[in-house]
C-alpha atoms as a PDB file:
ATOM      1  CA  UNK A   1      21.693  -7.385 -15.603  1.00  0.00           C
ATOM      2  CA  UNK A   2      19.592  -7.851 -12.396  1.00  0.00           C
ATOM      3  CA  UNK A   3      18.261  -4.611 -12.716  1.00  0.00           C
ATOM      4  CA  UNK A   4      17.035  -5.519 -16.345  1.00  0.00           C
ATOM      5  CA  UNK A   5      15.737  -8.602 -15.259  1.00  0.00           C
ATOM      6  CA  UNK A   6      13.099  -6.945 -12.916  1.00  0.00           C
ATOM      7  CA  UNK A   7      12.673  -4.132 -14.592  1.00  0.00           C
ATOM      8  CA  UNK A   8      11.202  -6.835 -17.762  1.00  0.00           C
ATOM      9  CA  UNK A   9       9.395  -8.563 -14.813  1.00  0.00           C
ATOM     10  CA  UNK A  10       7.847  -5.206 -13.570  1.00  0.00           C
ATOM     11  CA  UNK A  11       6.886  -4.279 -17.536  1.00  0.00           C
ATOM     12  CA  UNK A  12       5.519  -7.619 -17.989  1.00  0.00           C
ATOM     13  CA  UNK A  13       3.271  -7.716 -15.529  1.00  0.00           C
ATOM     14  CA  UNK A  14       1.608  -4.351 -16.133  1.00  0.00           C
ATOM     15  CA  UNK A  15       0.907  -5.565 -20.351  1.00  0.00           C
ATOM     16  CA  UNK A  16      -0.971  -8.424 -18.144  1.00  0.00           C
ATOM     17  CA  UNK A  17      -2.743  -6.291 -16.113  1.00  0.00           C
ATOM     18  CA  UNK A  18      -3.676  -3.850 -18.265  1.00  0.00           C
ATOM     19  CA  UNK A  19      -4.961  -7.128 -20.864  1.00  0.00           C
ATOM     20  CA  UNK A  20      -7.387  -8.173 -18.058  1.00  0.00           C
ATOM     21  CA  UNK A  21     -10.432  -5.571 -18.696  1.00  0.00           C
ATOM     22  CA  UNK A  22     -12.314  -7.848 -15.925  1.00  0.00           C
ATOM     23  CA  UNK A  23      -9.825  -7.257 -13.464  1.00  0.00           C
ATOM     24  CA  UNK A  24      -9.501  -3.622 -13.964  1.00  0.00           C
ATOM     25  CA  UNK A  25     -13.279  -3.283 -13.794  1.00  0.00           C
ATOM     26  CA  UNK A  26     -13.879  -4.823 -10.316  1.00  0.00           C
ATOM     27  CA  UNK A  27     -11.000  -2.900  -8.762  1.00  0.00           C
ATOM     28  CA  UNK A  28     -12.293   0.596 -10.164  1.00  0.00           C
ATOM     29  CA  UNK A  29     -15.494  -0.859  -8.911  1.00  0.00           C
ATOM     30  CA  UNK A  30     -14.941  -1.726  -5.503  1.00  0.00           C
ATOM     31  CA  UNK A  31     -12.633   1.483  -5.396  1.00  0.00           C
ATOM     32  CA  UNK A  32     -15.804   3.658  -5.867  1.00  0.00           C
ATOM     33  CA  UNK A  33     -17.734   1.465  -3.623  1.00  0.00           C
ATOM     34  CA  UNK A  34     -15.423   2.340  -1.065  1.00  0.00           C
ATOM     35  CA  UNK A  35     -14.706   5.942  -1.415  1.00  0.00           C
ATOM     36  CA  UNK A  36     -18.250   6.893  -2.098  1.00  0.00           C
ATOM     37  CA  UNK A  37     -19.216   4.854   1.601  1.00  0.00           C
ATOM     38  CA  UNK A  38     -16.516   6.371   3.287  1.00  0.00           C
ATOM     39  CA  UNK A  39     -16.267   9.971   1.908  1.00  0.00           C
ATOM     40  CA  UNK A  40     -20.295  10.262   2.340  1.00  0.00           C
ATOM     41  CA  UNK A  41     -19.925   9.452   6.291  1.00  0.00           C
ATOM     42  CA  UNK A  42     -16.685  12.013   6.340  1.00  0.00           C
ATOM     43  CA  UNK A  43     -18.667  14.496   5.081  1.00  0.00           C
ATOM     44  CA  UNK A  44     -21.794  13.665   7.648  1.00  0.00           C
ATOM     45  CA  UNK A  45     -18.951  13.909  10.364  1.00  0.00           C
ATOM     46  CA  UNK A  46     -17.681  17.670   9.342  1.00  0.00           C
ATOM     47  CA  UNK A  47     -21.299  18.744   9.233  1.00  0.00           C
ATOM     48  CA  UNK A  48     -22.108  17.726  12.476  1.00  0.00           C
ATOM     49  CA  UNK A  49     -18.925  18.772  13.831  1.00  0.00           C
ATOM     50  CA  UNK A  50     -18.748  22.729  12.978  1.00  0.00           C
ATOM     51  CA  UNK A  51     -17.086  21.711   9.734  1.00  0.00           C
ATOM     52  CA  UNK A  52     -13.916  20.587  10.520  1.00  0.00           C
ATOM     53  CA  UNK A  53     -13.219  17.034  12.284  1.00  0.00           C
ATOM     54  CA  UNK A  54      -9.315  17.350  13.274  1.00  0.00           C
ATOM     55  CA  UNK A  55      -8.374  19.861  11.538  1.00  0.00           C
ATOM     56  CA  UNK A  56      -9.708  18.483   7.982  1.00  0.00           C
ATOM     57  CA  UNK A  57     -12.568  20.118   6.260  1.00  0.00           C
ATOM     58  CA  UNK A  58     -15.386  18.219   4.141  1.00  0.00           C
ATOM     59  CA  UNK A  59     -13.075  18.907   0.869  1.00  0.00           C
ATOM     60  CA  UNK A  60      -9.589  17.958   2.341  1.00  0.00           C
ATOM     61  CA  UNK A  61     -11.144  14.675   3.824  1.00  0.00           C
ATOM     62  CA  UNK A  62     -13.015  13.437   0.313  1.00  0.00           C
ATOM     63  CA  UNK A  63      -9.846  13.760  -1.005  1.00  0.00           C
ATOM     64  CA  UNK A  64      -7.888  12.051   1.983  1.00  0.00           C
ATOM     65  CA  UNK A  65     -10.033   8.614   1.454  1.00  0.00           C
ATOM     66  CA  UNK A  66      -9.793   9.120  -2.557  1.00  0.00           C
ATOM     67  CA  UNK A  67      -5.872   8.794  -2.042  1.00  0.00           C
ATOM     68  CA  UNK A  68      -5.989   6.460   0.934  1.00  0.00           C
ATOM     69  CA  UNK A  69      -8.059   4.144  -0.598  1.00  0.00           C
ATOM     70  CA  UNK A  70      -6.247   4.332  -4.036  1.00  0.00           C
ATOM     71  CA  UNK A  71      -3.054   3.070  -2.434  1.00  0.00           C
ATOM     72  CA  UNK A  72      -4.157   0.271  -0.852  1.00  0.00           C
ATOM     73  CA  UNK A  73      -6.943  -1.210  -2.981  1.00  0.00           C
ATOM     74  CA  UNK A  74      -5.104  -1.368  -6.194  1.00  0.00           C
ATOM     75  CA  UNK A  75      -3.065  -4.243  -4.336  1.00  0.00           C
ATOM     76  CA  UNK A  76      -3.356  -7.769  -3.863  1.00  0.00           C
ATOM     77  CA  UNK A  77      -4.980  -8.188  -0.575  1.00  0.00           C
ATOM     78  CA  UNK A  78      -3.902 -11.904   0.020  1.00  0.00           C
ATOM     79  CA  UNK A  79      -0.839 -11.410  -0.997  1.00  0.00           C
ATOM     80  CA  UNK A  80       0.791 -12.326   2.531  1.00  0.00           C
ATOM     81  CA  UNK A  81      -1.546 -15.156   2.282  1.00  0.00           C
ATOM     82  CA  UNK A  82      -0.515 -16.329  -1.398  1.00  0.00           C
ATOM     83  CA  UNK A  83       3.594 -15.541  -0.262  1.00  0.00           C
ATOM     84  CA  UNK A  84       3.148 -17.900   2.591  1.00  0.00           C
ATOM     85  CA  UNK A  85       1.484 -20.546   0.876  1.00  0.00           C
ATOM     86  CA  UNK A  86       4.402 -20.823  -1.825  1.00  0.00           C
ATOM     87  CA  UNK A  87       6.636 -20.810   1.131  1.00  0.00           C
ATOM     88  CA  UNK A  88       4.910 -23.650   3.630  1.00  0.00           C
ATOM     89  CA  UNK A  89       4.414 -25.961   0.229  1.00  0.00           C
ATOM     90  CA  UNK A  90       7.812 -25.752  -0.984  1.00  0.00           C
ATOM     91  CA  UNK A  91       7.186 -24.305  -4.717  1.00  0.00           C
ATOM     92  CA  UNK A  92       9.200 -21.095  -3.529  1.00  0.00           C
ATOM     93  CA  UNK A  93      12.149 -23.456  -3.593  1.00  0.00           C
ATOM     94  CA  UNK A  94      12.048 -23.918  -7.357  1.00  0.00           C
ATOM     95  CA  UNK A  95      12.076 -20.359  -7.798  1.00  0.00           C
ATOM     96  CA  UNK A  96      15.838 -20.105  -5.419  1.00  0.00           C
ATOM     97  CA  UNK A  97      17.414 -21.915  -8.294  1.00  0.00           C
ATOM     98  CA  UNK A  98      17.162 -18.873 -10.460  1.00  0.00           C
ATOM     99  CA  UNK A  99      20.516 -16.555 -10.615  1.00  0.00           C
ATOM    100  CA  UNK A 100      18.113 -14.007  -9.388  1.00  0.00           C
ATOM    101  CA  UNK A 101      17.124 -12.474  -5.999  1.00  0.00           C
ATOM    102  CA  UNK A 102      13.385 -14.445  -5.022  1.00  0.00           C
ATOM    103  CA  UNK A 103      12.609 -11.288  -2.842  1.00  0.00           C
ATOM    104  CA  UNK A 104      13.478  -9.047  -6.114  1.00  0.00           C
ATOM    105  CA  UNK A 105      11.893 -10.420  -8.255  1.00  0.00           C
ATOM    106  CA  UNK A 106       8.434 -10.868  -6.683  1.00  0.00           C
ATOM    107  CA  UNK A 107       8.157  -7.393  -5.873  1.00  0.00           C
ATOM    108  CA  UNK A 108       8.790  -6.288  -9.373  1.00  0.00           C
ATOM    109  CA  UNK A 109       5.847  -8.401 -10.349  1.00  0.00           C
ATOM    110  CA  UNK A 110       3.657  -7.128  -8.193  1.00  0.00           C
ATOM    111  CA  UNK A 111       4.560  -3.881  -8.055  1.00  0.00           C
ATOM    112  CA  UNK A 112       4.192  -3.985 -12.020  1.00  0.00           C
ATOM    113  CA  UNK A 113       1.102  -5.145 -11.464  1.00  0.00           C
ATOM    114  CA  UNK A 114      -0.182  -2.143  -8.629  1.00  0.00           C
ATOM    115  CA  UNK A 115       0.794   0.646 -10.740  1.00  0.00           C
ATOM    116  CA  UNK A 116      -1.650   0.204 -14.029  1.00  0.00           C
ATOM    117  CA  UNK A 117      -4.146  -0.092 -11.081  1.00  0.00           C
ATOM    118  CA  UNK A 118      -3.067   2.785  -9.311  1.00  0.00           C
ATOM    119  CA  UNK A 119      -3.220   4.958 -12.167  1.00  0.00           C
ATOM    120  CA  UNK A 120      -6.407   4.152 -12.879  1.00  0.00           C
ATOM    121  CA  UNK A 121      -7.798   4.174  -9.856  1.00  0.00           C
ATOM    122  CA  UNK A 122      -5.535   7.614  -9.076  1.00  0.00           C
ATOM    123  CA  UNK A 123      -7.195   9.229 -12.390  1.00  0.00           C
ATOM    124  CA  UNK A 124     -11.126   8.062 -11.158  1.00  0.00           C
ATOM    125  CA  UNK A 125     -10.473   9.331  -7.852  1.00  0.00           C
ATOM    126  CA  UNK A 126      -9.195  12.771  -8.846  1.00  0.00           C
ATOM    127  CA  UNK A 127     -12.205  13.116 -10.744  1.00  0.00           C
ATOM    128  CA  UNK A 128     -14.347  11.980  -8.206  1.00  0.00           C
ATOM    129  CA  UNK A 129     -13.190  14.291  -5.506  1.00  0.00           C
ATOM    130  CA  UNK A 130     -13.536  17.459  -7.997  1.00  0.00           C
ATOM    131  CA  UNK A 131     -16.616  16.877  -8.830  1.00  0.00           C
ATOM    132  CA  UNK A 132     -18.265  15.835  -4.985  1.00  0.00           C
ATOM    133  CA  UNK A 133     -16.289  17.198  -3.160  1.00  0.00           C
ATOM    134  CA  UNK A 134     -14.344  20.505  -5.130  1.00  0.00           C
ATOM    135  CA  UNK A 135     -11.083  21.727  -5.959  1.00  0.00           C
ATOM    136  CA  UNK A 136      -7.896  19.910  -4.244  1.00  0.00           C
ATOM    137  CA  UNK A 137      -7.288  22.439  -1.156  1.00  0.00           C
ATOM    138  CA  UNK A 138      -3.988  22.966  -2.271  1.00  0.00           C
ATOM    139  CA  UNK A 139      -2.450  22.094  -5.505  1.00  0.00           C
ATOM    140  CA  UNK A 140       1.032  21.771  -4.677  1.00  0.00           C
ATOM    141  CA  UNK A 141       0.241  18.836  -2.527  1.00  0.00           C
ATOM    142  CA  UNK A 142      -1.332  17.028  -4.778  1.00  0.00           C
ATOM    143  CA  UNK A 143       1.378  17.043  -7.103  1.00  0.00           C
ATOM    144  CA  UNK A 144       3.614  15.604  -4.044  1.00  0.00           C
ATOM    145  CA  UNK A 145       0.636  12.823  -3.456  1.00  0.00           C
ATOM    146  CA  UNK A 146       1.426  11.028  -6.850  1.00  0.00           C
ATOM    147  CA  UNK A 147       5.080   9.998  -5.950  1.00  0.00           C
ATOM    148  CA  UNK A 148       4.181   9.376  -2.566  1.00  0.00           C
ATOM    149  CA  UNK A 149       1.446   7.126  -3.793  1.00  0.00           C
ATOM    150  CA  UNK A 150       4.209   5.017  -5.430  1.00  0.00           C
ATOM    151  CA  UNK A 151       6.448   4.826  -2.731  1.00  0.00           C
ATOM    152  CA  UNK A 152       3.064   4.027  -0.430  1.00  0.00           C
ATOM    153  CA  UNK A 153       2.769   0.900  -2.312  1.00  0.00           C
ATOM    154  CA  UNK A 154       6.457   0.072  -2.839  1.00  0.00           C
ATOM    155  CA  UNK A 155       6.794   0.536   1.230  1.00  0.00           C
ATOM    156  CA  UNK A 156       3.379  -1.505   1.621  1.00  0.00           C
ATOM    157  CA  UNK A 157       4.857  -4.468  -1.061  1.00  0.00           C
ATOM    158  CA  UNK A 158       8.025  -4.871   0.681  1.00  0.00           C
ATOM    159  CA  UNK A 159       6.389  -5.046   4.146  1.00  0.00           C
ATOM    160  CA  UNK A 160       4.216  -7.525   2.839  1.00  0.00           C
ATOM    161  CA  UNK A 161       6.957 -10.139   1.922  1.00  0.00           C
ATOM    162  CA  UNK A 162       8.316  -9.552   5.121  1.00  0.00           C
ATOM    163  CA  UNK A 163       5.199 -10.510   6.854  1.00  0.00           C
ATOM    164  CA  UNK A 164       4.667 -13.203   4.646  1.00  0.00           C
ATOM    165  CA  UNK A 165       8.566 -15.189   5.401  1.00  0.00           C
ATOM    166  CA  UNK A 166       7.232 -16.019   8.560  1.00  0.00           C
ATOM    167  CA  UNK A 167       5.403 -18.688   7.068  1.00  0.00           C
ATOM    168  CA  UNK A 168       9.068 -20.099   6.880  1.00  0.00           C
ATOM    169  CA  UNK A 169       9.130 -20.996  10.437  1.00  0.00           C
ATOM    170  CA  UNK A 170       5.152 -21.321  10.534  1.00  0.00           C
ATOM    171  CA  UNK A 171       2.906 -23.216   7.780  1.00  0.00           C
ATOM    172  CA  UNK A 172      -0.439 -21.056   8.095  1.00  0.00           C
ATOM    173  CA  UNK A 173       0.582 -17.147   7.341  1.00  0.00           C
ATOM    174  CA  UNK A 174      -3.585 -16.091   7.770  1.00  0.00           C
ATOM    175  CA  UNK A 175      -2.758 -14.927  10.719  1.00  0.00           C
ATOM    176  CA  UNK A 176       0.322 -12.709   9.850  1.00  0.00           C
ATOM    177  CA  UNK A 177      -2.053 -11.653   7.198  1.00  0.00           C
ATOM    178  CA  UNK A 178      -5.116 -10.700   9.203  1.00  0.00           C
ATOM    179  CA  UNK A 179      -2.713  -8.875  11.930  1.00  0.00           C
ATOM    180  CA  UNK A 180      -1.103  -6.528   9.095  1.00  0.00           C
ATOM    181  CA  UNK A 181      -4.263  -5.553   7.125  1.00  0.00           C
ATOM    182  CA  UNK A 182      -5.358  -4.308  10.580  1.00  0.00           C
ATOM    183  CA  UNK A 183      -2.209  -2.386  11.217  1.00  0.00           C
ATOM    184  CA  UNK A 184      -2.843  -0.666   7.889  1.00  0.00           C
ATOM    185  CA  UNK A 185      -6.758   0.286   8.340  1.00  0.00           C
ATOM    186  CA  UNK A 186      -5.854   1.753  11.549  1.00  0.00           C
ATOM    187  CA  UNK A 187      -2.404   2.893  12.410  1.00  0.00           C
ATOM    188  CA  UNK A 188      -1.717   3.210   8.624  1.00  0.00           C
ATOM    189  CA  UNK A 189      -4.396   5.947   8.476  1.00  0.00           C
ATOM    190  CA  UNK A 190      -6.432   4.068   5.470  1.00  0.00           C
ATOM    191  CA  UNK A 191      -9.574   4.711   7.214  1.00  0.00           C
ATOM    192  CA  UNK A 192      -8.900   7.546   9.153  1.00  0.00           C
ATOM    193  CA  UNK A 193      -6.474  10.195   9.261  1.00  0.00           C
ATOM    194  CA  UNK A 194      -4.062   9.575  12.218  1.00  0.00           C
ATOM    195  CA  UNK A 195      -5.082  12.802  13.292  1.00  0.00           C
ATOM    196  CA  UNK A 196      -8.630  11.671  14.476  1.00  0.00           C
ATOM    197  CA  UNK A 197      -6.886   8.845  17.015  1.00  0.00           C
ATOM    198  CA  UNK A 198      -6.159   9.243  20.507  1.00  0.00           C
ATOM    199  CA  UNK A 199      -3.248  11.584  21.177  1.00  0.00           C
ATOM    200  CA  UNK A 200      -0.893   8.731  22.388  1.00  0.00           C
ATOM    201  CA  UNK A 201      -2.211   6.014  19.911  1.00  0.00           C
ATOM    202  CA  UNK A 202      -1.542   9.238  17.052  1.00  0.00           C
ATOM    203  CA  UNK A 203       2.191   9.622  18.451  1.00  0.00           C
ATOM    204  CA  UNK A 204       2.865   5.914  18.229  1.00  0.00           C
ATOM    205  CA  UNK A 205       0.805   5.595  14.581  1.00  0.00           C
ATOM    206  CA  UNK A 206       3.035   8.320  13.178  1.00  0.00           C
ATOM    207  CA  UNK A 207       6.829   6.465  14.363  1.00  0.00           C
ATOM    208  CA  UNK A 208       5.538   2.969  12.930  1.00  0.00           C
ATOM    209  CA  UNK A 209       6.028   2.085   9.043  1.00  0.00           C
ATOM    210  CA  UNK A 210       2.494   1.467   8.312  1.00  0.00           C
ATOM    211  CA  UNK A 211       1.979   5.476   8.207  1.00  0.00           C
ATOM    212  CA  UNK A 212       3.969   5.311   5.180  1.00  0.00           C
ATOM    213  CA  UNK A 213       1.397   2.717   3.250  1.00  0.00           C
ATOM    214  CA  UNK A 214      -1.874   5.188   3.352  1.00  0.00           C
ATOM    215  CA  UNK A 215      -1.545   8.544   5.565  1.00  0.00           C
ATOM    216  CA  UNK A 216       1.677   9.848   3.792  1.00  0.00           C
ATOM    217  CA  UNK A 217       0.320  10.369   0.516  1.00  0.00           C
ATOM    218  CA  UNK A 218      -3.309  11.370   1.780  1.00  0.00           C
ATOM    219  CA  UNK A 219      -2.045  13.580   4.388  1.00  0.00           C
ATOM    220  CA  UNK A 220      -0.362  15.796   1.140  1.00  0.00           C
ATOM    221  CA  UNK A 221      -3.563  15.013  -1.262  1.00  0.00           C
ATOM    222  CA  UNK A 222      -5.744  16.909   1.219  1.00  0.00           C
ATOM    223  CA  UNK A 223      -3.869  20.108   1.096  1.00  0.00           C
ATOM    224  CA  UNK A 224      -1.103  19.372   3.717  1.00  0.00           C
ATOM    225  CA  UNK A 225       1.955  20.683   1.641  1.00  0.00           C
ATOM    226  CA  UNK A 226       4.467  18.437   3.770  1.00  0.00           C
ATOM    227  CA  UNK A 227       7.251  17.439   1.602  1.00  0.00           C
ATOM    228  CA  UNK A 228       9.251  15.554   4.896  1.00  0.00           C
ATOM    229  CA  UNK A 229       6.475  12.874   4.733  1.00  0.00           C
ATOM    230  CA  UNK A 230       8.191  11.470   1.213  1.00  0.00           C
ATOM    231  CA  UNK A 231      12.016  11.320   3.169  1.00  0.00           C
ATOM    232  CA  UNK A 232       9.895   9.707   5.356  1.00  0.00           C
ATOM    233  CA  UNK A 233       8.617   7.221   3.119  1.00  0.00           C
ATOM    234  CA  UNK A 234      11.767   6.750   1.523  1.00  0.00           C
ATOM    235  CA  UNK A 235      13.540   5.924   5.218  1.00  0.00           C
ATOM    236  CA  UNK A 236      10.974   3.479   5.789  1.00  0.00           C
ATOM    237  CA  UNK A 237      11.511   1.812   2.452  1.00  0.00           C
ATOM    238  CA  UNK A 238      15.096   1.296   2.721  1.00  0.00           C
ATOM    239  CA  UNK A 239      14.439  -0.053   6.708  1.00  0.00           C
ATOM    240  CA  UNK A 240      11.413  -2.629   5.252  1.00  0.00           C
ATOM    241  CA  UNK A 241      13.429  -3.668   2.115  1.00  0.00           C
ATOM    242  CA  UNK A 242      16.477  -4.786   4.501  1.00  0.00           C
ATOM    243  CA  UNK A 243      14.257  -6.446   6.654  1.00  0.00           C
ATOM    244  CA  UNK A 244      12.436  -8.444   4.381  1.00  0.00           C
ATOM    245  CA  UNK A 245      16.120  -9.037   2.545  1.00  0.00           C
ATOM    246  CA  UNK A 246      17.082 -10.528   6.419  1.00  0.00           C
ATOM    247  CA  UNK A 247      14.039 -12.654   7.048  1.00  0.00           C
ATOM    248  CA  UNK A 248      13.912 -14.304   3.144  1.00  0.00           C
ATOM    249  CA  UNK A 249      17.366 -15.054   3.465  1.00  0.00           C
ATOM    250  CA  UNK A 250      17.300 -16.696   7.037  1.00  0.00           C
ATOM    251  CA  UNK A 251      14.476 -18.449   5.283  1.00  0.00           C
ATOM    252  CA  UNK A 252      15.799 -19.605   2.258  1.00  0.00           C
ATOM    253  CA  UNK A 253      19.142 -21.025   4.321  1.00  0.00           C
ATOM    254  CA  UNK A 254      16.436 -22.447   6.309  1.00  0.00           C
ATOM    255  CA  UNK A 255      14.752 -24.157   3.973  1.00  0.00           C
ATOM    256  CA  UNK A 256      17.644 -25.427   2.176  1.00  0.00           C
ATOM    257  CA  UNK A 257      19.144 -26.951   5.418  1.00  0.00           C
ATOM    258  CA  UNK A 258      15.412 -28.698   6.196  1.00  0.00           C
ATOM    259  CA  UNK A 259      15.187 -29.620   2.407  1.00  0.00           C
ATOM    260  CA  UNK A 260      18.629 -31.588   2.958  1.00  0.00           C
END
């Protein structure tokens, strides 16, 4: 029955996302914006650099940012900022008298939401990097970037919320919010492959979770056939989802013993 229930969530808000042509259009756009900017200065870095910068050729990165970027722009980029404000004004408590998880049941929705996005945005990409920047370097790891791509965004959703209870215990969650989208550029290799950081910053990047929202499924797209990286993924999910299970639920007995 619960399962149902979020799976009809999920479903429902993809038919809304895919009926909102304006939406689509400025995610695609800013998508392109972004990969164009940041695959053009890749490329100016391998040139200048032999050809290679870490280990990545001109090819392997285009398609790096193509991926990276597709798993984190086709989400809602305030949406630590949106959970916490339904939190510090109260309306989240209208949503704990359903006989459904509140956790659950907002990550269905959004992740129902993501993946029209993602495909999209997955599809234009793919094009893109064939045609500027050539063939994927190896096949096989392509294939392996599409699930990972999905688990990128389930790990990133759930990590989210979990950011976002802290507005329980604090009213203002901008700052939770500007803290993790940081994590994420950096650490979570969307704008750089971990590989390009500092040997000790790399080693501590790739043993946080924030690897598994952007470098995971890029690291594969660019011809790194490294199946491990989805048990990774996977291990991470199952850590974030029981955190963010903890924190709502401290909050929500919180709230109920403040609400009286």
């Amino acid at each position: 029955m619960i399962v149902r229930a979020l799976r009809i969530s999920a479903a429902t808000a993809a038919r809304r996302t895919m009926a909102e042509p304006g939406g689509l259009f400025v995610t695609v756009f800013f998508y392109l914006a972004v990969v164009s900017v940041l695959s053009t200065l890749w490329r100016t870095a391998t040139q200048a650099n032999g050809g290679t910068v870490a280990g990545y050729t001109a090819v392997a990165l285009t398609w790096y940012v193509a991926t990276s970027e597709a798993a984190t722009v086709t989400m809602n980029t305030r949406l630590i900022e949106e959970t916490g404000e339904d939190i510090a004004s109260g309306a989240i408590a209208v949503e704990l008298l359903r006989p459904i998880s509140v956790l659950g049941l907002r990550v269905a929705t959004e992740l129902g939401r993501c993946l029209p996005r993602l495909a999209i945005c997955g599809a234009i990409g793919v094009a893109y990097a064939c045609v500027l920047g050539g063939a994927p370097p190896r096949p096989l790891g392509l294939l392996l970037a599409a699930p990972s791509l999905v688990l990128a965004i389930a790990c990133n959703l759930v990590a989210q919320h979990a950011f976002a209870a802290a507005s329980f215990w604090i009213r203002d969650a901008r700052s939770t919010w500007f803290l993790y989208q940081k994590l994420v550029f950096i650490v979570g290799g969307m704008l750089l492959p971990l590989e390009v950081l500092p040997a000790v910053m790399r080693e501590i990047a790739l043993r946080l979770p924030f690897m598994a929202m952007a470098y995971a499924p890029s690291r594969l797209a660019s011809g790194h056939v490294e199946p491990w990286l989805l048990l990774v993924q996977a291990f991470w999910f199952v850590v974030l989802s029981a955190l963010a299970v903890g924190v709502f639920a401290r909050g929500e007995r919180r709230l109920q013993v403040v609400g009286g």
